[in-house]
C-alpha atoms as a PDB file:
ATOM      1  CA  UNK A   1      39.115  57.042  19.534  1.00  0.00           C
ATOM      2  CA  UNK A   2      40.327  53.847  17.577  1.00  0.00           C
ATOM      3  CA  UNK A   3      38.525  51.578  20.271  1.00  0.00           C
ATOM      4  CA  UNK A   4      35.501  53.830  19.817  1.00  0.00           C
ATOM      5  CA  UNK A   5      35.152  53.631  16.208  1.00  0.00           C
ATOM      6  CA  UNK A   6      35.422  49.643  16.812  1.00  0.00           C
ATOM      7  CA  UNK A   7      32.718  49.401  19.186  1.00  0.00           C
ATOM      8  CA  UNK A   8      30.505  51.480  16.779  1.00  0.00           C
ATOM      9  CA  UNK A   9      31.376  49.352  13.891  1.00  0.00           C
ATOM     10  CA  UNK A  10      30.444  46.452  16.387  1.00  0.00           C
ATOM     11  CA  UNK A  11      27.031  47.905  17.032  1.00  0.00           C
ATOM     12  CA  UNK A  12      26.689  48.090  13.061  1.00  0.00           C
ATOM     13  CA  UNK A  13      27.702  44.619  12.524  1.00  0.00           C
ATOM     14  CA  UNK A  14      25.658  43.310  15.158  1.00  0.00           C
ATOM     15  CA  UNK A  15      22.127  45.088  13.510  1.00  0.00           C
ATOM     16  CA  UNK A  16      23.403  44.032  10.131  1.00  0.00           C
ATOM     17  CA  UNK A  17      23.410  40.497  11.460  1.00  0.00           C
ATOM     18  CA  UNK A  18      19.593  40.798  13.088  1.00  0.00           C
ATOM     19  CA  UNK A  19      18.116  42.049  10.139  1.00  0.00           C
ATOM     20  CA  UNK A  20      20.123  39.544   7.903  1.00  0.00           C
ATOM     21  CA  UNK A  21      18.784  36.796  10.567  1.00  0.00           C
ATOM     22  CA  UNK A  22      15.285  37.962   9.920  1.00  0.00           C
ATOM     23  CA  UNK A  23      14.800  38.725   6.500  1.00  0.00           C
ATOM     24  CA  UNK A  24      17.606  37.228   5.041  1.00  0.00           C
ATOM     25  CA  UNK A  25      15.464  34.630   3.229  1.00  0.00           C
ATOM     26  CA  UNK A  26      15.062  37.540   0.560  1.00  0.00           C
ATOM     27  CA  UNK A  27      18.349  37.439  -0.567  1.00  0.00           C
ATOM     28  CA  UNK A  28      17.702  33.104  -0.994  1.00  0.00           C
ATOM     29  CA  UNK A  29      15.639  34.980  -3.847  1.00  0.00           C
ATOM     30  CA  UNK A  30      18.633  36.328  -6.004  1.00  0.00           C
ATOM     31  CA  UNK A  31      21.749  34.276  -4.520  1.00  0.00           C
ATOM     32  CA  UNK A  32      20.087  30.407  -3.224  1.00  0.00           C
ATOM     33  CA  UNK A  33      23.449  29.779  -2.024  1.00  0.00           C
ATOM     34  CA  UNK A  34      22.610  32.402   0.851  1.00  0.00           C
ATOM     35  CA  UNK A  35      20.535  30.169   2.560  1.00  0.00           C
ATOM     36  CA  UNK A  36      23.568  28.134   3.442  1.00  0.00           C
ATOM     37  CA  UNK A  37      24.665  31.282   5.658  1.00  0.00           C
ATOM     38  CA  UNK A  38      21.006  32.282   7.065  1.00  0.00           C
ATOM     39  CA  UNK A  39      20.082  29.106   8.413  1.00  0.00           C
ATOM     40  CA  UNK A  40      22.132  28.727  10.923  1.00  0.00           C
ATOM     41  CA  UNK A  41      21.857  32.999  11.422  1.00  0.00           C
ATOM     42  CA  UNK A  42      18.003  32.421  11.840  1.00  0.00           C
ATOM     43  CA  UNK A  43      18.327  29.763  14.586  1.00  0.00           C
ATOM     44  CA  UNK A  44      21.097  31.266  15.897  1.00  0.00           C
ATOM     45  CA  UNK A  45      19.055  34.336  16.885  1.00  0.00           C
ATOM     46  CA  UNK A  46      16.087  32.278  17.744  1.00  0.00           C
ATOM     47  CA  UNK A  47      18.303  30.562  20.080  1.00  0.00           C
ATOM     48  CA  UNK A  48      19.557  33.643  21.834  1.00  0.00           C
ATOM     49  CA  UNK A  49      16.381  34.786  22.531  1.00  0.00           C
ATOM     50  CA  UNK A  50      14.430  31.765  23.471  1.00  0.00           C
ATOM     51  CA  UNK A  51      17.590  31.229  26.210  1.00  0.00           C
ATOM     52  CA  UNK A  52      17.657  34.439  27.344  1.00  0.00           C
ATOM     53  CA  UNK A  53      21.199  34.415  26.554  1.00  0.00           C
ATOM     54  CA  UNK A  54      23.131  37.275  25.647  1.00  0.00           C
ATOM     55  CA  UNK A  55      25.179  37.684  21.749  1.00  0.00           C
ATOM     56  CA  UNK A  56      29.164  37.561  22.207  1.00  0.00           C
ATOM     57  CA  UNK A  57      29.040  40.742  20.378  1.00  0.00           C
ATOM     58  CA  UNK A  58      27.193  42.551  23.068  1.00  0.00           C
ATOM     59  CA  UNK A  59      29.990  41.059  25.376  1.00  0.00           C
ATOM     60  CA  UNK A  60      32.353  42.495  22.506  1.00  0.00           C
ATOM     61  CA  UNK A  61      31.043  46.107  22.209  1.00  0.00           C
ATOM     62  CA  UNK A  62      30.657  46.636  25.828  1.00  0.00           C
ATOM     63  CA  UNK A  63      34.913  45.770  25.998  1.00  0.00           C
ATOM     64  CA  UNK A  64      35.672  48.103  23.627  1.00  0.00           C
ATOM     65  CA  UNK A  65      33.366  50.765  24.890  1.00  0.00           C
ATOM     66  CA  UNK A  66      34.957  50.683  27.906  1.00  0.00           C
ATOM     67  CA  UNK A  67      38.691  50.496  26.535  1.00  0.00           C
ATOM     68  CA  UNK A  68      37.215  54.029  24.739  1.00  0.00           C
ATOM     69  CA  UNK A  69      36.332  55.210  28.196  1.00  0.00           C
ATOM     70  CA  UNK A  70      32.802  54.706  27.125  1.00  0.00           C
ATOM     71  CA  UNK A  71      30.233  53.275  29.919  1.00  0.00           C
ATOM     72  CA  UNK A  72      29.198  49.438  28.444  1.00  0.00           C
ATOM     73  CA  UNK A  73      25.980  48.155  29.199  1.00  0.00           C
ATOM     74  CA  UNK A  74      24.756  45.069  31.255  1.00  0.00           C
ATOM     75  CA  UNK A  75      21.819  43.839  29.147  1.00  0.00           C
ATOM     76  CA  UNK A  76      21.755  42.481  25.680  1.00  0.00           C
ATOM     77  CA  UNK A  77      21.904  44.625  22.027  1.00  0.00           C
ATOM     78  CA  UNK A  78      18.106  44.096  21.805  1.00  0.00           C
ATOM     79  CA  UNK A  79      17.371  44.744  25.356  1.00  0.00           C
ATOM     80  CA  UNK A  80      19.394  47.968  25.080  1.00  0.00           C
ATOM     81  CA  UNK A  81      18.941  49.517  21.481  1.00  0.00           C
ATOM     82  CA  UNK A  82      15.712  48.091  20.152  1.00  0.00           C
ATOM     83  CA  UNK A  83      13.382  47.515  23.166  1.00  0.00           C
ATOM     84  CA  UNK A  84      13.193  50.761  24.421  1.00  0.00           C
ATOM     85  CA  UNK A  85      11.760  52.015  21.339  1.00  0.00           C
ATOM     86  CA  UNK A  86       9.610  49.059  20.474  1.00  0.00           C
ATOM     87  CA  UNK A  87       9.082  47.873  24.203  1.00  0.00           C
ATOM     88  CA  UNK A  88       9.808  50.679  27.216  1.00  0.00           C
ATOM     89  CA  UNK A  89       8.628  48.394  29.709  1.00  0.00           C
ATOM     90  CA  UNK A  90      11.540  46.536  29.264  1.00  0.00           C
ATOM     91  CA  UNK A  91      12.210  42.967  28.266  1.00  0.00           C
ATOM     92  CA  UNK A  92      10.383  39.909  29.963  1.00  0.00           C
ATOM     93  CA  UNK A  93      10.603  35.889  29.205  1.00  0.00           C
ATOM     94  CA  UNK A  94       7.647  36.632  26.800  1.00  0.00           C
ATOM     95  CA  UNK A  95       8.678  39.226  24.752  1.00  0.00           C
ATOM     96  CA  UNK A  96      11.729  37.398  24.134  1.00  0.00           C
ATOM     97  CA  UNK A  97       9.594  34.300  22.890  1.00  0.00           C
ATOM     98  CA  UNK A  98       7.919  37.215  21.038  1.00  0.00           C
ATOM     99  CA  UNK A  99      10.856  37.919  19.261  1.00  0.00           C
ATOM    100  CA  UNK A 100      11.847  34.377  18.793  1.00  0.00           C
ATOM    101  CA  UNK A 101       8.539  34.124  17.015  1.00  0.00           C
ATOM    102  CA  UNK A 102       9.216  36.479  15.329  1.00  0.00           C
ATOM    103  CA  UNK A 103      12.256  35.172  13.855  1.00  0.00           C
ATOM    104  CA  UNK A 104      11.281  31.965  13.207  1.00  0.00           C
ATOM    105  CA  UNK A 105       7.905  32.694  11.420  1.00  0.00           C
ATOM    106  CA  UNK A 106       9.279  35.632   8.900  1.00  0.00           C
ATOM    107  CA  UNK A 107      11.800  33.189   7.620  1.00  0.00           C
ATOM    108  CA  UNK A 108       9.411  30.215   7.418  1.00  0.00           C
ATOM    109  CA  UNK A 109       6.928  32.378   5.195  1.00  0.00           C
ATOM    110  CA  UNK A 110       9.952  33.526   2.786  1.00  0.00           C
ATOM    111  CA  UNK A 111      11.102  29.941   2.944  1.00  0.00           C
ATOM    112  CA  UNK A 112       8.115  29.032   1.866  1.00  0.00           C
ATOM    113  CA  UNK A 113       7.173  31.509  -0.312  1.00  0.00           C
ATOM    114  CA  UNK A 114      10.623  30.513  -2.021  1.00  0.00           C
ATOM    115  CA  UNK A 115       9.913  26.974  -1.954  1.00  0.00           C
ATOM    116  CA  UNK A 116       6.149  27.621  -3.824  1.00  0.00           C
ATOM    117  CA  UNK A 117       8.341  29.919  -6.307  1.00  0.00           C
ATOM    118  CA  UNK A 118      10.823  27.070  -7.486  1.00  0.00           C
ATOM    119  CA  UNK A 119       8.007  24.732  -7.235  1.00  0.00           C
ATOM    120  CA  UNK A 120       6.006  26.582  -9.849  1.00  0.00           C
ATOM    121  CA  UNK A 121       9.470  27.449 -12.329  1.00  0.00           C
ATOM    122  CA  UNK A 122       9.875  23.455 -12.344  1.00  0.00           C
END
């Protein structure tokens, strides 16, 4: 049960950390010294997907799934979670350059939108 409740709390951690990748910019907005954190979250992500490669917490859930008895799963969190509800065809080279669009161009309109913000206080 223990190693059940970890892989769940693995799963949450991991979602937490995609959304905070993506829109993360939004908290620059209240705490600036956020953006020392996203960065590197933002290109991280981006750099996942545009490799293909999978997240080491997708190689850390699937462990502690199966120390719960659980079945893990051979694909990435996105490719097993997220795609087949936004994508049921399944995941391809370009979706994944889709996604690290995706990434990439929500945080470079907050940036900016943060940038023209402080711009126009000073």
């Amino acid at each position: 049960m223990l190693f059940r409740l970890a892989g769940d709390a693995v799963l949450l951690l991991h979602l937490a950390f995609i959304l905070f990748a993506l829109c993360g910019a939004v908290l620059a907005l209240r705490w600036p010294r956020v953006v020392r954190l996203h960065l590197p979250a933002a290109l991280w992500a981006a750099g996942i997907e545009l490799t293909g490669a999978i997240c080491p917490l997708t190689y850390l859930e699937n462990d502690l799934r199966m120390r719960a008895g659980q079945q893990g799963y051979a694909d990435g969190f996105i490719e097993h979670y997220l795609l087949p509800v936004l994508y049921p065809a399944g995941l391809t080279p370009a979706v994944q350059y889709v996604l690290a669009s995706v990434v990439l161009g929500v945080n470079l309109l907050l940036y900016g939108w943060l940038w023209l913000r402080r711009s126009a206080r000073r």
